[in-house]
N, C-alpha and C. Protein backbone atom coordinates (compact mmCIF):
# COMPACT_ATOMS: atom_id res chain seq x y z
N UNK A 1 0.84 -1.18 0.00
CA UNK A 1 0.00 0.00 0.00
C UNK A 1 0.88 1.24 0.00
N UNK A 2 0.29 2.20 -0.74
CA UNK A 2 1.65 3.53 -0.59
C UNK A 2 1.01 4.52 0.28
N UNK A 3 1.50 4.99 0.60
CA UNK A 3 1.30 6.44 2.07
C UNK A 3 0.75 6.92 0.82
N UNK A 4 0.11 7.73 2.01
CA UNK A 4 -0.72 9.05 1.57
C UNK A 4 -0.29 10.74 1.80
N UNK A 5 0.29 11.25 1.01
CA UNK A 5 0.69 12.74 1.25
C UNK A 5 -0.65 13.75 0.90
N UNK A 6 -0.45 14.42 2.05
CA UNK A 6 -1.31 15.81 2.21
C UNK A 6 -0.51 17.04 2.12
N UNK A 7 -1.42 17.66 1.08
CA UNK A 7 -0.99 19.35 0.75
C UNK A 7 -1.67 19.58 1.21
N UNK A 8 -1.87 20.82 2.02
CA UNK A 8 -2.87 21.74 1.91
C UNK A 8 -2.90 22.76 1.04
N UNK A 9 -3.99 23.37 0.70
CA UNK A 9 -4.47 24.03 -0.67
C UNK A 9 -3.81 25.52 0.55
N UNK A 10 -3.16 26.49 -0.60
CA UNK A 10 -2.68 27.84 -0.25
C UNK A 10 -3.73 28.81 -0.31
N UNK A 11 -3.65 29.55 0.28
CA UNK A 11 -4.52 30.58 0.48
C UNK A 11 -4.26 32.48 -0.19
N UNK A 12 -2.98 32.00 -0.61
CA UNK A 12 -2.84 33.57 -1.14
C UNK A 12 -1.53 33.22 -2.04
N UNK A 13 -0.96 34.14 -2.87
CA UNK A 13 0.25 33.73 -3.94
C UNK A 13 0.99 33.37 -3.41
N UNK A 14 1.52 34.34 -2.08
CA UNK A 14 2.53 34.13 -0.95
C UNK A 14 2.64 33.07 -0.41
N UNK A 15 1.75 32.36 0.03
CA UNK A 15 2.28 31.50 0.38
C UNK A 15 2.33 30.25 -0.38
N UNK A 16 1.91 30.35 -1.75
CA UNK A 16 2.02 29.30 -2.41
C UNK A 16 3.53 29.47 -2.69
N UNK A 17 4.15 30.63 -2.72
CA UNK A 17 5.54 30.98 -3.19
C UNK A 17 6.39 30.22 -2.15
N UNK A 18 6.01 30.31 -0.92
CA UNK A 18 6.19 29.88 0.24
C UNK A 18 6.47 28.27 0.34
N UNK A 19 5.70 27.65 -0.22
CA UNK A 19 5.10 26.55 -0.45
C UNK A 19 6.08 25.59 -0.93
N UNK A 20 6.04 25.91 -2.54
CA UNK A 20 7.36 25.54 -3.35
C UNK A 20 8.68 26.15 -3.23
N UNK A 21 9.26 26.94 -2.24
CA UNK A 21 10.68 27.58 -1.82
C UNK A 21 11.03 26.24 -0.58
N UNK A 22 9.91 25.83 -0.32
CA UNK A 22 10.23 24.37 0.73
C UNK A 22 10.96 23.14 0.33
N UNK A 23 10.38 23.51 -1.25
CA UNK A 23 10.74 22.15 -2.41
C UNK A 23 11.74 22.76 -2.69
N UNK A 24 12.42 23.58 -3.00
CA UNK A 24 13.78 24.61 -3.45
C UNK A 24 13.33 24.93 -5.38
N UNK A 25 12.08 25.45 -5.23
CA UNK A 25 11.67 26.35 -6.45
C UNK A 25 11.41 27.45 -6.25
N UNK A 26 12.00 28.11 -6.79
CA UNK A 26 11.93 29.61 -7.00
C UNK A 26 11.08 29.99 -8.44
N UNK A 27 10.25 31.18 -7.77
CA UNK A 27 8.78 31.34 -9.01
C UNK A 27 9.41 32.76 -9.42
N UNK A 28 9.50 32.90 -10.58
CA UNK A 28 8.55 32.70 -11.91
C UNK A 28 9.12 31.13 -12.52
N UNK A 29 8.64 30.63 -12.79
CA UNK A 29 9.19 29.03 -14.08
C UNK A 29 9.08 30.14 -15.32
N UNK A 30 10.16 29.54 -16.15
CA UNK A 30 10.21 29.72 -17.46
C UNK A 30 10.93 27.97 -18.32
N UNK A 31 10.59 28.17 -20.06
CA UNK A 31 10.86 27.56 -20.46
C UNK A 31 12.38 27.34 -20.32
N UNK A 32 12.98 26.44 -20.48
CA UNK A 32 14.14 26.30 -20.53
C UNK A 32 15.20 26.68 -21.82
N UNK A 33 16.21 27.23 -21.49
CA UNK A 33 16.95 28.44 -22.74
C UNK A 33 17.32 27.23 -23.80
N UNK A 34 18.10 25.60 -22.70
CA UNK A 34 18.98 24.77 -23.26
C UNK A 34 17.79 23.29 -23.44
N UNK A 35 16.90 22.94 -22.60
CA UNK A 35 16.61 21.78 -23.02
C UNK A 35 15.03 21.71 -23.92
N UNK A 36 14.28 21.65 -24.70
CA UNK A 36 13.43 21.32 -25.49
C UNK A 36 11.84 20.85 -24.38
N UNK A 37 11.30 21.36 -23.94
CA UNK A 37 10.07 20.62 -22.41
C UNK A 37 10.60 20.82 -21.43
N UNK A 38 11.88 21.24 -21.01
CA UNK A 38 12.61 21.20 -19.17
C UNK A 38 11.96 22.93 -19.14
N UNK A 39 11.28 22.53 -18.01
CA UNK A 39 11.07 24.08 -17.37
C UNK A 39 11.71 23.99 -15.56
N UNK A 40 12.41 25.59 -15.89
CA UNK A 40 13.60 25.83 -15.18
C UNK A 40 12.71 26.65 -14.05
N UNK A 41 13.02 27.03 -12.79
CA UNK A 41 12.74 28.26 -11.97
C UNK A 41 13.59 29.39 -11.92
N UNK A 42 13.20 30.05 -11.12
CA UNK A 42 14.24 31.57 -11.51
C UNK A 42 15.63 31.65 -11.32
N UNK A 43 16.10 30.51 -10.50
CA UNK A 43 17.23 30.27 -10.07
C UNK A 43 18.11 29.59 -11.29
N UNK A 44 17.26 29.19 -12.36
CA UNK A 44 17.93 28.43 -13.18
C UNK A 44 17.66 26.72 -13.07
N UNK A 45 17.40 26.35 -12.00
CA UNK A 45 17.06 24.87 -11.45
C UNK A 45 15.97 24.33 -12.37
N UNK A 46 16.45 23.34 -12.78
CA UNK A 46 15.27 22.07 -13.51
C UNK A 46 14.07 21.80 -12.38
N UNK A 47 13.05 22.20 -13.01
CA UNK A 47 11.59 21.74 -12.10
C UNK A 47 11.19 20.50 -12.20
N UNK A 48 11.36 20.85 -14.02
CA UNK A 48 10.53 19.26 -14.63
C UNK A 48 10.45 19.44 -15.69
N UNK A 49 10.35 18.44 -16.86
CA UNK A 49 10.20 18.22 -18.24
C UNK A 49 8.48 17.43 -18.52
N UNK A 50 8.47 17.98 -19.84
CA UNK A 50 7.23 17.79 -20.58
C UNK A 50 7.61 16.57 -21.68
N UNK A 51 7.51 15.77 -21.75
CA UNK A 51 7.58 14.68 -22.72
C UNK A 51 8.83 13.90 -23.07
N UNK A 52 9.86 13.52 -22.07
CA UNK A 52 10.75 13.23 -21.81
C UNK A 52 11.32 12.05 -22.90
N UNK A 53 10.18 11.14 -23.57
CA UNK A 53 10.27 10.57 -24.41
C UNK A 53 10.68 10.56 -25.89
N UNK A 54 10.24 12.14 -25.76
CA UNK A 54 9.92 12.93 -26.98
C UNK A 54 9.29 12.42 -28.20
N UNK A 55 7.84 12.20 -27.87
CA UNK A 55 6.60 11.19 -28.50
C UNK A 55 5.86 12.69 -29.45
N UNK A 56 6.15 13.79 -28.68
CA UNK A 56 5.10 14.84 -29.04
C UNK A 56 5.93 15.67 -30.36
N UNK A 57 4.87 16.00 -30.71
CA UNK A 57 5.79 17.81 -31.77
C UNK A 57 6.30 18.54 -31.08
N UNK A 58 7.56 18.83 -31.20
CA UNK A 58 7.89 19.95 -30.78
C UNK A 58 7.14 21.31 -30.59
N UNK A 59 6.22 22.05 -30.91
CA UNK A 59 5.09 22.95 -31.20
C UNK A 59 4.66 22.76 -30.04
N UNK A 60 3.80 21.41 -30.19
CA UNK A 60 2.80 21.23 -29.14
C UNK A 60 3.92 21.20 -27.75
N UNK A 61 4.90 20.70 -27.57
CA UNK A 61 5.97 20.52 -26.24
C UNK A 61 5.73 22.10 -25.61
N UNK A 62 6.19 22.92 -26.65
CA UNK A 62 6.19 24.33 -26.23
C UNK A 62 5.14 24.50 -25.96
N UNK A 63 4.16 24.75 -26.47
CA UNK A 63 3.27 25.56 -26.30
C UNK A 63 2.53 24.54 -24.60
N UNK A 64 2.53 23.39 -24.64
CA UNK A 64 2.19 22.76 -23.14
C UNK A 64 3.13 23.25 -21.95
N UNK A 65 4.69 23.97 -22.68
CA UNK A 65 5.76 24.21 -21.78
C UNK A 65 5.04 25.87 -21.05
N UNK A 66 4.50 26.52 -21.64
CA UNK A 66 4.65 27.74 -21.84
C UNK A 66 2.80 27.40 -20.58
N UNK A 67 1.84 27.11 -21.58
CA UNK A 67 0.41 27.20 -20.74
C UNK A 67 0.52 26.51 -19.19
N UNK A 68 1.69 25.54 -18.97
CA UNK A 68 2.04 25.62 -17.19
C UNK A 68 2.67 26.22 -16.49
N UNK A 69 3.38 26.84 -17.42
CA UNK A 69 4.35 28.24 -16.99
C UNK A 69 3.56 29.36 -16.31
N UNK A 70 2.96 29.70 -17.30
CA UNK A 70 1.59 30.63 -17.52
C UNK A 70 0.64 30.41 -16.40
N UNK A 71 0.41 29.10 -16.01
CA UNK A 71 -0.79 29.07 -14.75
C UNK A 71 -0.30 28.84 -13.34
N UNK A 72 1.38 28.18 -13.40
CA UNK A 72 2.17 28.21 -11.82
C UNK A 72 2.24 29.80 -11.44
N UNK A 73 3.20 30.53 -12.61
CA UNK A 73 3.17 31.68 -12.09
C UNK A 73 2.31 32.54 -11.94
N UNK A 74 0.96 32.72 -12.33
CA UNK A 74 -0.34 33.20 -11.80
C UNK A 74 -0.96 32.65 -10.32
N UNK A 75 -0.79 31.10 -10.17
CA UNK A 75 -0.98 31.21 -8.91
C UNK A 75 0.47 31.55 -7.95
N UNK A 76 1.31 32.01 -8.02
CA UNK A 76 2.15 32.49 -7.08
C UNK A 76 2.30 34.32 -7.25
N UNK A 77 1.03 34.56 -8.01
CA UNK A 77 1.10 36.44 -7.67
C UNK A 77 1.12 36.84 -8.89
N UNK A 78 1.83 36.37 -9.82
CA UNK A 78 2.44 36.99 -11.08
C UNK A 78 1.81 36.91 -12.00
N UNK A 79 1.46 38.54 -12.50
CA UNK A 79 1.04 38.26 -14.12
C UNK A 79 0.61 38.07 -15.08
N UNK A 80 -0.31 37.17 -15.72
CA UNK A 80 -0.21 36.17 -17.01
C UNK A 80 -0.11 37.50 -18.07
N UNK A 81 0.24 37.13 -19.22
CA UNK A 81 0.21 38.66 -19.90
C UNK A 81 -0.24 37.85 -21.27
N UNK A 82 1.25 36.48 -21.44
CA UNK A 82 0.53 35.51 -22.60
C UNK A 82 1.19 34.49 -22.22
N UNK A 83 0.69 33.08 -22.78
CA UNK A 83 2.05 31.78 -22.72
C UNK A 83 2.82 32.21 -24.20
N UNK A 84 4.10 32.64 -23.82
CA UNK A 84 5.23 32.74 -25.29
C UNK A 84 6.16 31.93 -24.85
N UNK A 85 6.99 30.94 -26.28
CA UNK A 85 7.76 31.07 -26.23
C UNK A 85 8.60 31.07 -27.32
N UNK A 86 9.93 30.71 -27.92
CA UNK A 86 10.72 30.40 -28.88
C UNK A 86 10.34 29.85 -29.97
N UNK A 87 9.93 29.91 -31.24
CA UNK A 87 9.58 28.81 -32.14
C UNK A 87 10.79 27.65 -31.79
N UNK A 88 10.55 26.69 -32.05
CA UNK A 88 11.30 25.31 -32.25
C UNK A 88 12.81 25.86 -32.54
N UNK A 89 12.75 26.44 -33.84
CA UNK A 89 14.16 26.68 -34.54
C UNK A 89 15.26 27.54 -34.14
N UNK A 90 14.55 28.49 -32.89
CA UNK A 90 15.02 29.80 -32.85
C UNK A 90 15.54 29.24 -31.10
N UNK A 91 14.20 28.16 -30.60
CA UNK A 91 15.13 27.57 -29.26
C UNK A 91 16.68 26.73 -29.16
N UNK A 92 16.94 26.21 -30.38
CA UNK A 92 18.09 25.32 -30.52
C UNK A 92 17.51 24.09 -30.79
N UNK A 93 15.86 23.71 -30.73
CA UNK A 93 15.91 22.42 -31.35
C UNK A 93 15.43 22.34 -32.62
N UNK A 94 15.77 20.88 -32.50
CA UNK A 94 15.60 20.11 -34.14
C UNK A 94 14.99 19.93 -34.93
């Protein structure tokens, strides 16, 4: 049987910022400059990757990279203005 972990749901940006600085993420996330789906925190630190397999289009990678970008950093205070990012060619990939 596996344990059971409890979050509790945050109550204001702050402390969701709060929240994930426990995990050692620092908010805003952005796409990553060097890897193709790795989204980085402000510190530069790998959060997590989007399709690690690389099963998807590139297009679609981004643009899924960018619309969780877009909704972490709204709930931690910040923003949304748009999800942007790099076309494919102009990020360094293939």
């Amino acid at each position: 049987m596996m344990a059971q972990l409890r979050f509790e749901n945050h109550e204001t940006p702050e402390e969701f910022c709060e929240i994930l600085e426990k995990f050692n993420v620092a908010l805003p996330l952005e796409p990553s400059p060097d890897d193709l789906g790795a989204v980085v925190d402000a510190q530069g630190r790998d959060v997590f990757t989007i399709d690690v397999n690389r099963e998807r289009d590139d297009v679609e990678v981004l643009g899924i990279v960018a619309h969780l970008c877009m909704a972490i950093n709204t709930c931690g205070g910040f923003k949304a203005i748009a999800a942007v990012v790099d076309e494919p060619e102009e990020a360094g990939a293939a």
